[in-house]
C-alpha atoms as a PDB file:
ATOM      1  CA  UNK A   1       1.586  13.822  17.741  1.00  0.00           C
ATOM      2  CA  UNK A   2       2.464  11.759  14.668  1.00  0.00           C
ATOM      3  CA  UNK A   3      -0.370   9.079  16.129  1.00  0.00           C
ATOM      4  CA  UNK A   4      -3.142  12.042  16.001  1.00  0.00           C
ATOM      5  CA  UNK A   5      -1.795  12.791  12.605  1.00  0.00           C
ATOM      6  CA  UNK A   6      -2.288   9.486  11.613  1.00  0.00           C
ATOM      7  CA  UNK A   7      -5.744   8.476  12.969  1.00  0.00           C
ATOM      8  CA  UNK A   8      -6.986  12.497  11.360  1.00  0.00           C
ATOM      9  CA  UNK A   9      -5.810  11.370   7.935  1.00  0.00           C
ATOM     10  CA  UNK A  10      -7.318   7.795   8.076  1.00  0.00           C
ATOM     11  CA  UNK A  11     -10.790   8.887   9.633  1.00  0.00           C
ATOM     12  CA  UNK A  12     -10.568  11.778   6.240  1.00  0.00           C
ATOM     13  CA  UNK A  13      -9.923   8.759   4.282  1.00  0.00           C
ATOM     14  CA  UNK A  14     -12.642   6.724   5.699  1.00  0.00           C
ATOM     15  CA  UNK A  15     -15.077   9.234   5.561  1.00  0.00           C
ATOM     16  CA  UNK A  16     -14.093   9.727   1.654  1.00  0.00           C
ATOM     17  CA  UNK A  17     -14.602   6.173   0.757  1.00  0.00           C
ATOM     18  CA  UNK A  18     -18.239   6.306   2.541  1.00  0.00           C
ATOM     19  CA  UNK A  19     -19.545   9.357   0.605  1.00  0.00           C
ATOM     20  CA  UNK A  20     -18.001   7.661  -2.757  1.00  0.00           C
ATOM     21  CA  UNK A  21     -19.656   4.192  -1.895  1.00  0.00           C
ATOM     22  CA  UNK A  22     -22.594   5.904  -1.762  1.00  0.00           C
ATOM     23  CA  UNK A  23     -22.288   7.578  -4.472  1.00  0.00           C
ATOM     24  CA  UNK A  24     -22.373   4.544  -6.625  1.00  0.00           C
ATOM     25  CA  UNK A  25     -24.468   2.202  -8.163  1.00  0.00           C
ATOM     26  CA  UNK A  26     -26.028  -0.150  -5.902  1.00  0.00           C
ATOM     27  CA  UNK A  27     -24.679  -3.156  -7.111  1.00  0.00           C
ATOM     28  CA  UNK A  28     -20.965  -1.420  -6.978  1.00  0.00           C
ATOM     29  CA  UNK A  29     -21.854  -0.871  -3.026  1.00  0.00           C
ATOM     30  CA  UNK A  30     -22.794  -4.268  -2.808  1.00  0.00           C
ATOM     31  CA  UNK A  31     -19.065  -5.126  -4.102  1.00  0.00           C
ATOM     32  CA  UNK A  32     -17.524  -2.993  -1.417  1.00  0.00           C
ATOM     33  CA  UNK A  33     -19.772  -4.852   1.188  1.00  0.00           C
ATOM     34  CA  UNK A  34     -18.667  -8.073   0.416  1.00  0.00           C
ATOM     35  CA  UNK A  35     -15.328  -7.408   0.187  1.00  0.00           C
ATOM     36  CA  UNK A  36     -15.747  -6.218   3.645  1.00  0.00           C
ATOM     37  CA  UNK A  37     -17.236  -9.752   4.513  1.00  0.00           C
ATOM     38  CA  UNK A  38     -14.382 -11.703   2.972  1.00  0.00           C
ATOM     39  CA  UNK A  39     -11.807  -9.844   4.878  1.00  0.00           C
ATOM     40  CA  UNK A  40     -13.772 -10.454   7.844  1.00  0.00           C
ATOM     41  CA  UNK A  41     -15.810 -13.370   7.995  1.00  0.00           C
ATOM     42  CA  UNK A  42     -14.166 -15.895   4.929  1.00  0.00           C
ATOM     43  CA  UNK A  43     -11.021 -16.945   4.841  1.00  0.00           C
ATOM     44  CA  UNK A  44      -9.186 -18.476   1.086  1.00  0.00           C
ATOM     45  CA  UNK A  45     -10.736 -21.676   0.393  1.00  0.00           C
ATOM     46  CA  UNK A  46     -14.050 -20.789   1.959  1.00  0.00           C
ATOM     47  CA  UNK A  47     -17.705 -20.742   0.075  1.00  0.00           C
ATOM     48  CA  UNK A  48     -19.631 -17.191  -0.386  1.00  0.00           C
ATOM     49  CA  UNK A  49     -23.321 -18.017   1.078  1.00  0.00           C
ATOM     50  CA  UNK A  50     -25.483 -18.758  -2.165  1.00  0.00           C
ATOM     51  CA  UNK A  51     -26.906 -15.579  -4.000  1.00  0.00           C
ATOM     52  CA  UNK A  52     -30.522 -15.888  -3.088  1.00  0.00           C
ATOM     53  CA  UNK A  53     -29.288 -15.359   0.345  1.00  0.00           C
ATOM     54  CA  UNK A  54     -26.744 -12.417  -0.097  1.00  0.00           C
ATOM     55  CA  UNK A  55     -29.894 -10.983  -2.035  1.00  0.00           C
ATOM     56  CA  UNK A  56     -32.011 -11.392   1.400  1.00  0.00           C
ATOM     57  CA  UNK A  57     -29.230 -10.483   3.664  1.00  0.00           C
ATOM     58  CA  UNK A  58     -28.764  -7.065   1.930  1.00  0.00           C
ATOM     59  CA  UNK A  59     -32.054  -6.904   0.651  1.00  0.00           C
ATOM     60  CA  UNK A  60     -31.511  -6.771  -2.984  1.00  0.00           C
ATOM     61  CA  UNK A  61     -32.528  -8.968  -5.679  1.00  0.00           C
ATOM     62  CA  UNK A  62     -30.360 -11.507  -7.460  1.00  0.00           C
ATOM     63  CA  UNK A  63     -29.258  -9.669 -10.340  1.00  0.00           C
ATOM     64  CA  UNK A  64     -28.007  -7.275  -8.464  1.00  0.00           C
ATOM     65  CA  UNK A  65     -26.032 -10.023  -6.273  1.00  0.00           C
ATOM     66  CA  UNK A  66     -25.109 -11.548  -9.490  1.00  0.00           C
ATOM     67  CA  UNK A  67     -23.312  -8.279 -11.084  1.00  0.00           C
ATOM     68  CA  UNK A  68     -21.350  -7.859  -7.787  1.00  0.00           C
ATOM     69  CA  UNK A  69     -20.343 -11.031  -7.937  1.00  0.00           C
ATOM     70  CA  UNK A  70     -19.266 -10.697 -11.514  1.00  0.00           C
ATOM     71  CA  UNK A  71     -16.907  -7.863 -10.279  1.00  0.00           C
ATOM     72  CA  UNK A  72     -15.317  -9.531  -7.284  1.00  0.00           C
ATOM     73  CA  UNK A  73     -14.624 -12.468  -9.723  1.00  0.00           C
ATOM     74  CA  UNK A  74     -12.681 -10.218 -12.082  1.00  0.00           C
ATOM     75  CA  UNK A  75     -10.916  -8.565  -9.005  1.00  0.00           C
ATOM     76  CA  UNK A  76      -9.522 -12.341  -8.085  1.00  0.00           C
ATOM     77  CA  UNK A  77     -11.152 -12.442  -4.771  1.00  0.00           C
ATOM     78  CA  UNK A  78     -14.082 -15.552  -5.902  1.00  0.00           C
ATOM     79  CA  UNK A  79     -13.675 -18.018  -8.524  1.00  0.00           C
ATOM     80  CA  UNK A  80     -17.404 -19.591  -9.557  1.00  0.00           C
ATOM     81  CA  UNK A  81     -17.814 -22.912  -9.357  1.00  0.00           C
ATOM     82  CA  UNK A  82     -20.217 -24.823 -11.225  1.00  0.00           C
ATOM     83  CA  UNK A  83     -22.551 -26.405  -8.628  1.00  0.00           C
ATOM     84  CA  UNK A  84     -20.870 -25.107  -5.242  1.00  0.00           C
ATOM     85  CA  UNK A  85     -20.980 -21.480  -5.278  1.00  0.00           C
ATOM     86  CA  UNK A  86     -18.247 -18.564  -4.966  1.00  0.00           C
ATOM     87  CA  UNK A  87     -14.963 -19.451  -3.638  1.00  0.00           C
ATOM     88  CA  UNK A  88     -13.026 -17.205  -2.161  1.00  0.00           C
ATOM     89  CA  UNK A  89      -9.475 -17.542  -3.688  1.00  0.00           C
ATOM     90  CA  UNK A  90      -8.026 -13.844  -2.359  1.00  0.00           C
ATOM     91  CA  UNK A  91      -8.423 -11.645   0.867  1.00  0.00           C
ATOM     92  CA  UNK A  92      -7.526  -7.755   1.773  1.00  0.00           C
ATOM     93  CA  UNK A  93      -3.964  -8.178   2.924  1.00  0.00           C
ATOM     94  CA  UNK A  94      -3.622  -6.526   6.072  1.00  0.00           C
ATOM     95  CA  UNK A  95      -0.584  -4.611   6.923  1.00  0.00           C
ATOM     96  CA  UNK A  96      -0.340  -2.697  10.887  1.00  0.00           C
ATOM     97  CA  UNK A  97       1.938   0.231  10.098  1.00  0.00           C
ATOM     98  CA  UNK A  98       3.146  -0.256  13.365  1.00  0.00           C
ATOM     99  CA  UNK A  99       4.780  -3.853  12.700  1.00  0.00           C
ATOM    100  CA  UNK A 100       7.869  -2.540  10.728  1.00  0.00           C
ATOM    101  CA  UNK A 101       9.722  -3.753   7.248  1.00  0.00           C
ATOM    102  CA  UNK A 102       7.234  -3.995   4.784  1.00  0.00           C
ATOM    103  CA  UNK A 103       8.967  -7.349   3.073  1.00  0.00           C
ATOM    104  CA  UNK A 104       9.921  -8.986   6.493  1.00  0.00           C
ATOM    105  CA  UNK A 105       6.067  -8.504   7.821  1.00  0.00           C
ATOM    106  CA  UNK A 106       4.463 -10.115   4.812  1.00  0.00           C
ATOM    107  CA  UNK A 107       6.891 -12.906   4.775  1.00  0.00           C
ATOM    108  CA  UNK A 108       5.859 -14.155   8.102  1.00  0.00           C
ATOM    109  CA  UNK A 109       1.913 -13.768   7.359  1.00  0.00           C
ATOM    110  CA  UNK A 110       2.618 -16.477   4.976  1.00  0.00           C
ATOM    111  CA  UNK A 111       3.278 -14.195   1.857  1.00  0.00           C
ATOM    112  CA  UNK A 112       5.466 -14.299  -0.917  1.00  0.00           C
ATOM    113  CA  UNK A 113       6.844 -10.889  -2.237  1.00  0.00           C
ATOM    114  CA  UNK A 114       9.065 -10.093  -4.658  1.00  0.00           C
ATOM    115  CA  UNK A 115      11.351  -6.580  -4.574  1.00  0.00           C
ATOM    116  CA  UNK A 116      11.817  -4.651  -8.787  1.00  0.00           C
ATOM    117  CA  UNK A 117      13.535  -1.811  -8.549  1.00  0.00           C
ATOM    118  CA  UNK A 118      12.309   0.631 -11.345  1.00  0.00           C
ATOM    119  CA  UNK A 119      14.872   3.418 -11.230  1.00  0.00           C
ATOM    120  CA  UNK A 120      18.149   4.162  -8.540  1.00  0.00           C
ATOM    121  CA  UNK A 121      19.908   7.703  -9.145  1.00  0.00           C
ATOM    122  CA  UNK A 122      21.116  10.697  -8.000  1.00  0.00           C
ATOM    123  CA  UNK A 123      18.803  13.541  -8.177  1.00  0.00           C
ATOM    124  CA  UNK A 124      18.708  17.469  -7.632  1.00  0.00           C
ATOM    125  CA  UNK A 125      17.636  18.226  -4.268  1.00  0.00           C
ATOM    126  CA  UNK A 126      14.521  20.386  -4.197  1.00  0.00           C
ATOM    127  CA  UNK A 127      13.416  22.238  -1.288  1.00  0.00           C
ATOM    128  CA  UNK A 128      10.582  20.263   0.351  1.00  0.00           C
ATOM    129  CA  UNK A 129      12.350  16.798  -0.188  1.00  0.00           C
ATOM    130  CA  UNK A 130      15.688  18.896   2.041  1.00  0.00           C
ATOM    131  CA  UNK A 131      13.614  19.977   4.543  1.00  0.00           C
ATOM    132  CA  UNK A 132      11.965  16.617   5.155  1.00  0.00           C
ATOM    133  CA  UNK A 133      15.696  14.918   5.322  1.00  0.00           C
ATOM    134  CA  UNK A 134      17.307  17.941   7.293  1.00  0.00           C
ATOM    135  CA  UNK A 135      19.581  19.274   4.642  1.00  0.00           C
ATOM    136  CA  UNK A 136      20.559  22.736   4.330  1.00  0.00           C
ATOM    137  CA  UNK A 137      20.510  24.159   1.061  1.00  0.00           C
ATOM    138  CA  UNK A 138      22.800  26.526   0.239  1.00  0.00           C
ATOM    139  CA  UNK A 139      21.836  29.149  -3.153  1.00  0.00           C
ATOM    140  CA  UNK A 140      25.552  28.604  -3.852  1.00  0.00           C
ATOM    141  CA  UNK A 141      25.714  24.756  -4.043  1.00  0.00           C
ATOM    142  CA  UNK A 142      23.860  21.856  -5.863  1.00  0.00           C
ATOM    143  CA  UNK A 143      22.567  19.497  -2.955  1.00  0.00           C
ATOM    144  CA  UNK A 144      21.392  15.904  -4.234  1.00  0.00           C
ATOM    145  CA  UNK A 145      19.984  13.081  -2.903  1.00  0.00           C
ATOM    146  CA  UNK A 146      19.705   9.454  -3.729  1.00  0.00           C
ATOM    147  CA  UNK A 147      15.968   8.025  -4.823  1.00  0.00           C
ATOM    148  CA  UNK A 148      15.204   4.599  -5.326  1.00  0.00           C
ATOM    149  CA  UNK A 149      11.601   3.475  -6.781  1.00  0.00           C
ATOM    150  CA  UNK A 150      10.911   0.300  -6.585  1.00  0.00           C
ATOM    151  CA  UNK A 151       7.378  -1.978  -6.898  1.00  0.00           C
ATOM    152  CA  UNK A 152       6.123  -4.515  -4.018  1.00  0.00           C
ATOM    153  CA  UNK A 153       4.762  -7.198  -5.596  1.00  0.00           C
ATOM    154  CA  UNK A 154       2.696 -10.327  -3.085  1.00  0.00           C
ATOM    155  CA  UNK A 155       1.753 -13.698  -4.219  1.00  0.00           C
ATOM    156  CA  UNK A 156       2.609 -13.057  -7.759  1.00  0.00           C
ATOM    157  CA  UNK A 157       0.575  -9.850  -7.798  1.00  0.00           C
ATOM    158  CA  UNK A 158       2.022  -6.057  -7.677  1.00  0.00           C
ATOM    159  CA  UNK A 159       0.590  -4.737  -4.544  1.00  0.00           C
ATOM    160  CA  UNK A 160       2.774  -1.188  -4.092  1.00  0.00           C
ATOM    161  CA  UNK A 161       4.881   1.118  -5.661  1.00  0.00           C
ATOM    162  CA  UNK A 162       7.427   3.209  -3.152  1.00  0.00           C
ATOM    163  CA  UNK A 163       9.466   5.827  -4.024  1.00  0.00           C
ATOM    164  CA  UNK A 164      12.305   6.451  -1.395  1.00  0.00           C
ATOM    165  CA  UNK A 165      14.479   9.514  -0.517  1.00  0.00           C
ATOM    166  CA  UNK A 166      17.602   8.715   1.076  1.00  0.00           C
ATOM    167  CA  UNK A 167      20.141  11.630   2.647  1.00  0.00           C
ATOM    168  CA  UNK A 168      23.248  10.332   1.099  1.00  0.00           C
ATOM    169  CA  UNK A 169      25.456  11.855   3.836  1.00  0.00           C
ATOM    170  CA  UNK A 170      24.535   8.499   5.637  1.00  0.00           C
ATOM    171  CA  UNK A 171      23.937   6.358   2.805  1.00  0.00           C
ATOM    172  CA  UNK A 172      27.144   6.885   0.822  1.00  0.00           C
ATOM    173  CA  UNK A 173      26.949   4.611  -2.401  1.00  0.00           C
ATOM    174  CA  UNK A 174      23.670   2.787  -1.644  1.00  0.00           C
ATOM    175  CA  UNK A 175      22.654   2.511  -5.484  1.00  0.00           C
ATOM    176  CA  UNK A 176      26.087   0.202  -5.314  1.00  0.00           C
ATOM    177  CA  UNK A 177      24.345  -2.031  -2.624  1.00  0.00           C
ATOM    178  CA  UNK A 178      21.065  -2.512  -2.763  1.00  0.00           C
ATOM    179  CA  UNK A 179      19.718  -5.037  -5.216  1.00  0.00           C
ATOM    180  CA  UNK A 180      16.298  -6.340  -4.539  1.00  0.00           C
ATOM    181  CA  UNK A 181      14.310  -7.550  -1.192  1.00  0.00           C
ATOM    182  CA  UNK A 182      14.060  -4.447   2.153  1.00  0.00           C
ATOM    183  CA  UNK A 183      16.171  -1.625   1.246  1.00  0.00           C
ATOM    184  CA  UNK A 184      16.194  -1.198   5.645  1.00  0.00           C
ATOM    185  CA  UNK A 185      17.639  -4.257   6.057  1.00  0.00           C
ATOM    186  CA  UNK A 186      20.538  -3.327   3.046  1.00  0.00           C
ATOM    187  CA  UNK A 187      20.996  -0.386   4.914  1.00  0.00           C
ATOM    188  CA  UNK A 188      21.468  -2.180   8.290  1.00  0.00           C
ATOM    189  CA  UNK A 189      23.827  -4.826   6.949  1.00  0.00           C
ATOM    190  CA  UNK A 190      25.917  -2.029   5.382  1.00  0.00           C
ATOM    191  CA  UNK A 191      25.937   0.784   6.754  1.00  0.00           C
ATOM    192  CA  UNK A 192      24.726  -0.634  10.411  1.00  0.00           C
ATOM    193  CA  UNK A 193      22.269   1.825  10.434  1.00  0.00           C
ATOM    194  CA  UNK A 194      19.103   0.397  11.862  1.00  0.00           C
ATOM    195  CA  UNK A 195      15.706   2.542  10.913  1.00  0.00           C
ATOM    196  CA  UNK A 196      12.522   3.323  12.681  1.00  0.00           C
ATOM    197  CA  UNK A 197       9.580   4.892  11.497  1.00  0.00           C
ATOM    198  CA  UNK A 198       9.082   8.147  13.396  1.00  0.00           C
ATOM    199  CA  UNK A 199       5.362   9.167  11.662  1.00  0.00           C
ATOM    200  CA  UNK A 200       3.305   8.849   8.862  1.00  0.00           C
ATOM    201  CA  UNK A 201       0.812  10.397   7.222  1.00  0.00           C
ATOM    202  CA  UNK A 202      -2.167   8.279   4.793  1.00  0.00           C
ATOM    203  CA  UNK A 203      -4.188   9.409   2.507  1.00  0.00           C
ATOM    204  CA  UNK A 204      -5.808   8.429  -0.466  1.00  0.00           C
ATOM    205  CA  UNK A 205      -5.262   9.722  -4.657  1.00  0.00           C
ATOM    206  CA  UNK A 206      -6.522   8.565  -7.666  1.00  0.00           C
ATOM    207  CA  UNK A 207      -3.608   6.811 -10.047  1.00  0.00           C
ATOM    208  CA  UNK A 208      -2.130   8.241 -13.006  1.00  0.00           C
ATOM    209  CA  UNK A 209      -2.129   6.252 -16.061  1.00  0.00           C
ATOM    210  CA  UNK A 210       1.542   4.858 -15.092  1.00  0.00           C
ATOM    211  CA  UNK A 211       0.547   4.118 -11.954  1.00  0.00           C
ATOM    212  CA  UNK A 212      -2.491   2.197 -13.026  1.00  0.00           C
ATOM    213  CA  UNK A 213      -0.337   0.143 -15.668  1.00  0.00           C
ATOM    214  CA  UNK A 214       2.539  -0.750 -13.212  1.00  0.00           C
ATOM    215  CA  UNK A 215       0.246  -1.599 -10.499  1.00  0.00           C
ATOM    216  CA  UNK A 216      -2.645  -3.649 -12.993  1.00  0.00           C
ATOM    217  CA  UNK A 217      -5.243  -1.693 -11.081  1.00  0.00           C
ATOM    218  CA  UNK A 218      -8.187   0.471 -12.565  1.00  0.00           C
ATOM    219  CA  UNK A 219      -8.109   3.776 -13.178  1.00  0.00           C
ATOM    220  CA  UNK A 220     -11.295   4.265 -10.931  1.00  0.00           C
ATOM    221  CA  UNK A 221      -9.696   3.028  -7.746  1.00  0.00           C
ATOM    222  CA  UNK A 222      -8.120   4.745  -5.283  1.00  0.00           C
ATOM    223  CA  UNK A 223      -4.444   3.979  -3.848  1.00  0.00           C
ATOM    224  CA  UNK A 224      -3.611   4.427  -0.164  1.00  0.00           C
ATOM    225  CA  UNK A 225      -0.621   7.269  -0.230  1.00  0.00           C
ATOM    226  CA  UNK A 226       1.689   6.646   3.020  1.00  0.00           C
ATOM    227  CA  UNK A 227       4.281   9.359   3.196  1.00  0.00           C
ATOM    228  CA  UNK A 228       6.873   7.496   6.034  1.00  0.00           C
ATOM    229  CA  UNK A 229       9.665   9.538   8.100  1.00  0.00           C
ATOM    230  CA  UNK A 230      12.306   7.160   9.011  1.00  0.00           C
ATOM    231  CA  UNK A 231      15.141   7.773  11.455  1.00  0.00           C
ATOM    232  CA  UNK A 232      17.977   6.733  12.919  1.00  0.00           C
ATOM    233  CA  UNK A 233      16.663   4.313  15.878  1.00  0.00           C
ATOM    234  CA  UNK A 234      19.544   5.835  18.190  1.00  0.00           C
ATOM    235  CA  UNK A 235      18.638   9.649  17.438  1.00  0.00           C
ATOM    236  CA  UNK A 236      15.167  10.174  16.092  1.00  0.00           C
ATOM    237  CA  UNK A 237      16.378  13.617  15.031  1.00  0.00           C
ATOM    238  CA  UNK A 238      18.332  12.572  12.345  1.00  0.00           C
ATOM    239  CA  UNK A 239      16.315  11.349   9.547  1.00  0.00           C
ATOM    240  CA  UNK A 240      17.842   9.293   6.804  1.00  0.00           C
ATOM    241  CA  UNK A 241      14.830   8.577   4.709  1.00  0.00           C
ATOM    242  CA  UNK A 242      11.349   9.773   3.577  1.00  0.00           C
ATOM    243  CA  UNK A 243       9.542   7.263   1.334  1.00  0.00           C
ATOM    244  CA  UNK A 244       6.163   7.521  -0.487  1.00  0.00           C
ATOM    245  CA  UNK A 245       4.196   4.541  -0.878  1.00  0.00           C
ATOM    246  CA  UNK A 246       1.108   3.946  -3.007  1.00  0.00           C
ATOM    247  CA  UNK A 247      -0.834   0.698  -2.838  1.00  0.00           C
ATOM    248  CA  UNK A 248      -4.012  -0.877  -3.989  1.00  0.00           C
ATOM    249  CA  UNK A 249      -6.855   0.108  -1.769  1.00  0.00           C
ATOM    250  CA  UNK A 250      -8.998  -3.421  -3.409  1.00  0.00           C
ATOM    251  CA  UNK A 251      -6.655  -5.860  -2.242  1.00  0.00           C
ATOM    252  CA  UNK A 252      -4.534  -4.042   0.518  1.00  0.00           C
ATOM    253  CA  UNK A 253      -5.517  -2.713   3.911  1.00  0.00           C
ATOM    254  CA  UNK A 254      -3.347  -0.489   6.360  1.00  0.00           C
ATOM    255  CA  UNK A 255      -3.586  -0.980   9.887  1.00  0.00           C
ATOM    256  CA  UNK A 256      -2.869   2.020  12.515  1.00  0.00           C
END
């Protein structure tokens, strides 16, 4: 079930970004489509074909190859060089949602990452976030939970910002432990609790201004949204952690 969920969501998503590609000018579609080549066809160190024959490939004229151009070079994915052409310094960084702990994955593509943690407290415990974590709320008490937001930041750049509930009936004290790096693997070494992800669902927002600033992305772009239901991996029933993740759609791709 949680796979259907996932694939509805993404093919939503998808169909979203085609109707707002379209929707632009033609030189901003352009951008899109060569981002698509780079993460494709080009890998970092690699030469862009000339622009006289992007402009035949897609069958527009140079200017309008030259603009997009201008763009990706801003984004950090080419860097002009004077008498060679567009280099390709920076890819999509592809992510399978399948493969596990966000930190641990990109460090064995060949990524560096880097763990802040914005803000670790205690917090009232609202209705949605208890149902989500199996808490019964009770008029008559306060219930809390612990949240932790942190940003994901890869080769130098920030890449996400997650938010993360955590049921603190099995996480007594975690704002004591964890420190920096995968918040699962704190979790494991102290509380030898190991996690799995039980589903997921993606979609895409628009930033807020905050958002923008902390993750140095327009205000124009998109984020992928990945709400993420993690369990126990001995008893799927007992969830110790939602987390919301945001991350930029221009340099970061999620594979289901």
């Amino acid at each position: 079930m949680s796979r259907q969920v996932i694939e509805v969501k993404q093919a939503r998503h998808d169909r979203h970004e085609r109707r707002e590609a379209f929707d632009q000018p033609r030189y901003k579609q352009l951008v899109y489509a060569i981002e698509g080549m780079i993460s494709k066809d080009f890998v970092v160190g690699s030469y862009l074909p000339s622009e006289n024959d992007l402009a035949l490939h897609f069958g527009v004229n140079r200017h309008t190859v030259r603009r997009a151009i201008d763009d990706l070079v801003a984004a950090g994915f080419v860097l002009r060089q004077q008498g060679k052409g567009s280099l390709v310094i920076n890819q999509h960084i592809e992510y399978a949602l399948s493969s596990g702990r966000f930190t641990t994955t990109l460090d064995k593509l060949g990524h560096s990452t880097e763990t802040h943690i914005i803000k670790s407290e205690k917090i009232p415990c609202n209705k949605k976030v208890a149902s989500y974590l199996g808490i019964k709320v009770d008029v008559k008490e306060s219930h809390w939970v612990y949240m932790i937001q942190t940003s994901r930041w890869v080769d130098g750049n920030p890449m996400s910002l997650i938010t993360h509930f955590l049921n603190p009936e099995y996480v007594p004290g975690i704002e004591n432990y964890y420190e920096d790096g995968s918040l699962h693997e704190c979790i494991q070494r102290h509380y030898d609790l190991s996690l799995i992800r039980t589903s997921a669902l993606i979609s895409a927002v628009m930033p807020s201004n905050e958002e923008a600033l902390l993750l140095k992305s327009a205000l124009t772009k998109p984020l992928l949204k990945v709400k993420s239901f993690n369990s126990m991996a001995d008893c799927s029933e007992k969830i110790v952690e939602v987390s919301v993740s945001l991350s930029r759609s221009d340099r970061f791709q999620i594979k289901v």
